[in-house]
C-alpha atoms as a PDB file:
ATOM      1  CA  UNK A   1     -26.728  65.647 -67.438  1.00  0.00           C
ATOM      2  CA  UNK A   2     -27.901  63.886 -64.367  1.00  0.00           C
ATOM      3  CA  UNK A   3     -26.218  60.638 -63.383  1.00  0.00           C
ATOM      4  CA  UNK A   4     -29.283  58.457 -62.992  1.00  0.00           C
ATOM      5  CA  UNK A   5     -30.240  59.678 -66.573  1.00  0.00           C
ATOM      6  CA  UNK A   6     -26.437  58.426 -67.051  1.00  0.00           C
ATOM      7  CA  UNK A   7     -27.188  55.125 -65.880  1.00  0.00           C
ATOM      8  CA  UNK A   8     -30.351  54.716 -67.606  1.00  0.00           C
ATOM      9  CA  UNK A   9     -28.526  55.620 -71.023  1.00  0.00           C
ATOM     10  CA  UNK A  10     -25.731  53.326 -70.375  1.00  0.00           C
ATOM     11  CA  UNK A  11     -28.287  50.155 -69.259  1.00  0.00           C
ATOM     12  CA  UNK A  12     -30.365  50.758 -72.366  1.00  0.00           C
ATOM     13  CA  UNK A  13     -27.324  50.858 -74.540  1.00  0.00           C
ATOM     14  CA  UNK A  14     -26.037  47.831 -73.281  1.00  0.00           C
ATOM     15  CA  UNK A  15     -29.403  46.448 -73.282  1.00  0.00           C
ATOM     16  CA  UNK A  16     -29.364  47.013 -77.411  1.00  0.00           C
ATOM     17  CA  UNK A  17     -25.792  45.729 -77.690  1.00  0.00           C
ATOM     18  CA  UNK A  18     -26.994  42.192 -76.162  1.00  0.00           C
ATOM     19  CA  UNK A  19     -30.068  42.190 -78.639  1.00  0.00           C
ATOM     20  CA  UNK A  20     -27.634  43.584 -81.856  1.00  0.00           C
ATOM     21  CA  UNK A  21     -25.181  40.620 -80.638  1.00  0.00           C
ATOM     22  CA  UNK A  22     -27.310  37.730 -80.610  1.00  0.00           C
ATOM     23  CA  UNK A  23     -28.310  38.843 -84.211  1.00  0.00           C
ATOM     24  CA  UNK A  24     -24.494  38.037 -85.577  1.00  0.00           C
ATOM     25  CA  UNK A  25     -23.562  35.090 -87.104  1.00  0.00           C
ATOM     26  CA  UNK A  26     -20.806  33.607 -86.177  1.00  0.00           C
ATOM     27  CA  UNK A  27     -18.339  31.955 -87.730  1.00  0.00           C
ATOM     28  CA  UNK A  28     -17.701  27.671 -86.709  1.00  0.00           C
ATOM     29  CA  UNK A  29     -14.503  26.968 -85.178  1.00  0.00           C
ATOM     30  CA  UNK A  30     -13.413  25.054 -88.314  1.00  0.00           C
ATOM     31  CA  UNK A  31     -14.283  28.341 -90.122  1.00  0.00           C
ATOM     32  CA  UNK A  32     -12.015  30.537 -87.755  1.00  0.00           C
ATOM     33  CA  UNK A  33      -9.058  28.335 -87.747  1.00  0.00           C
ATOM     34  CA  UNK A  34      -9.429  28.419 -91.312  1.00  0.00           C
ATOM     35  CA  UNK A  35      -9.492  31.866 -92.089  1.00  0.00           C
ATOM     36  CA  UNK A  36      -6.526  32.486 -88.886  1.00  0.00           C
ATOM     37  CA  UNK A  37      -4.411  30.621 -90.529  1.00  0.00           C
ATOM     38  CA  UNK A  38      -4.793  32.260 -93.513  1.00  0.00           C
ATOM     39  CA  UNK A  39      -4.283  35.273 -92.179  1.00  0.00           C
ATOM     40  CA  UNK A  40      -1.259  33.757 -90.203  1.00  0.00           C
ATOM     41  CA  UNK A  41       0.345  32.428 -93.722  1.00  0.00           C
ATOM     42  CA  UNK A  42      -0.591  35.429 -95.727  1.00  0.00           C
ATOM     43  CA  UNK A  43       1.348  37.685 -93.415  1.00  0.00           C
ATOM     44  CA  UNK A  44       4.243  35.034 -92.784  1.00  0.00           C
ATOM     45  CA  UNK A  45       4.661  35.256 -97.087  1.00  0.00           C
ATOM     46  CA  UNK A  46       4.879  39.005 -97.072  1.00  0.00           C
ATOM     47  CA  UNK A  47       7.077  39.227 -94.328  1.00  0.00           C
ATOM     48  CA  UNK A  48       9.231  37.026 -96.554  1.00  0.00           C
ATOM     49  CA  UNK A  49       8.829  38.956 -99.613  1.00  0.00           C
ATOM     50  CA  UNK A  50       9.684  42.143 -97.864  1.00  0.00           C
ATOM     51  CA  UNK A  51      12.722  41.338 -96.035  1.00  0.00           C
ATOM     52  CA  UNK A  52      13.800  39.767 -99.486  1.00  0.00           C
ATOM     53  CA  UNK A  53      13.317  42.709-101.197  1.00  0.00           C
ATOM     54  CA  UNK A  54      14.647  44.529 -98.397  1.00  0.00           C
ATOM     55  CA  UNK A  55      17.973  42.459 -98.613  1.00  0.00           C
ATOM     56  CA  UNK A  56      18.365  43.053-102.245  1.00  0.00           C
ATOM     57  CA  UNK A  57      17.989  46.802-102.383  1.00  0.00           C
ATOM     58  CA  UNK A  58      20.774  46.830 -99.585  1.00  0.00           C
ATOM     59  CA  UNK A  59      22.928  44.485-101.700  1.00  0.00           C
ATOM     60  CA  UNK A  60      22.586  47.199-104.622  1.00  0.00           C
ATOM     61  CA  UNK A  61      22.969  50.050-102.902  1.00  0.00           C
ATOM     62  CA  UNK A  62      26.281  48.494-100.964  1.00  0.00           C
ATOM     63  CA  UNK A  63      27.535  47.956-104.203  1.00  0.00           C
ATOM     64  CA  UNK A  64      26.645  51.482-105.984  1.00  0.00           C
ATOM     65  CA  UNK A  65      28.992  52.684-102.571  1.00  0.00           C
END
Protein backbone atom coordinates (compact mmCIF):
# COMPACT_ATOMS: atom_id res chain seq x y z
CA UNK A 1 0.00 0.00 0.00
CA UNK A 2 1.31 3.39 -0.85
CA UNK A 3 1.40 6.03 1.86
CA UNK A 4 -0.40 8.82 0.05
CA UNK A 5 -3.18 6.18 -0.63
CA UNK A 6 -2.62 5.86 3.35
CA UNK A 7 -3.34 9.32 3.91
CA UNK A 8 -6.17 9.59 1.64
CA UNK A 9 -7.87 6.51 3.51
CA UNK A 10 -7.21 7.91 6.84
CA UNK A 11 -8.64 11.74 5.77
CA UNK A 12 -11.74 10.15 4.29
CA UNK A 13 -12.28 8.06 7.33
CA UNK A 14 -12.03 10.78 9.54
CA UNK A 15 -13.93 12.81 7.20
CA UNK A 16 -17.05 10.12 7.78
CA UNK A 17 -16.42 10.00 11.53
CA UNK A 18 -17.14 13.96 11.73
CA UNK A 19 -20.37 13.47 9.52
CA UNK A 20 -21.46 9.95 11.66
CA UNK A 21 -20.75 12.28 14.88
CA UNK A 22 -22.78 15.18 14.27
CA UNK A 23 -25.65 12.62 13.60
CA UNK A 24 -25.61 11.47 17.57
CA UNK A 25 -27.74 12.72 19.98
CA UNK A 26 -26.53 13.64 22.87
CA UNK A 27 -27.53 13.43 26.06
CA UNK A 28 -28.26 17.20 28.30
CA UNK A 29 -26.05 17.70 31.11
CA UNK A 30 -29.00 17.22 33.52
CA UNK A 31 -29.43 13.88 31.66
CA UNK A 32 -25.68 12.79 32.23
CA UNK A 33 -25.45 13.72 35.79
CA UNK A 34 -28.47 11.82 36.12
CA UNK A 35 -27.68 8.69 34.70
CA UNK A 36 -23.64 9.11 36.42
CA UNK A 37 -24.94 9.11 39.41
CA UNK A 38 -26.84 6.30 38.93
CA UNK A 39 -24.28 4.49 37.80
CA UNK A 40 -22.12 5.93 40.74
CA UNK A 41 -24.93 4.63 43.41
CA UNK A 42 -25.67 1.42 41.66
CA UNK A 43 -22.07 0.35 41.93
CA UNK A 44 -21.54 1.99 45.51
CA UNK A 45 -24.80 -0.63 46.61
CA UNK A 46 -23.12 -3.66 45.15
CA UNK A 47 -19.93 -2.96 46.46
CA UNK A 48 -21.83 -3.01 49.74
CA UNK A 49 -23.68 -6.09 49.13
CA UNK A 50 -20.57 -7.91 48.15
CA UNK A 51 -18.22 -7.12 50.82
CA UNK A 52 -21.29 -8.04 53.12
CA UNK A 53 -21.63 -11.17 51.74
CA UNK A 54 -18.06 -11.46 51.56
CA UNK A 55 -17.81 -10.86 55.43
CA UNK A 56 -20.37 -13.41 56.22
CA UNK A 57 -19.05 -16.35 54.27
CA UNK A 58 -15.66 -15.63 56.16
CA UNK A 59 -17.54 -15.51 59.49
CA UNK A 60 -18.92 -19.15 58.57
CA UNK A 61 -16.16 -20.59 57.32
CA UNK A 62 -13.93 -19.22 60.53
CA UNK A 63 -16.32 -20.90 62.50
CA UNK A 64 -16.64 -24.41 60.52
CA UNK A 65 -12.42 -24.17 61.39
Amino acid sequence: MKIGNFFKKVITFLSEVKTEMRKVSWLSWEQTWKYTLIVIGTSIAVAILLGTLDAFFTWIINKII
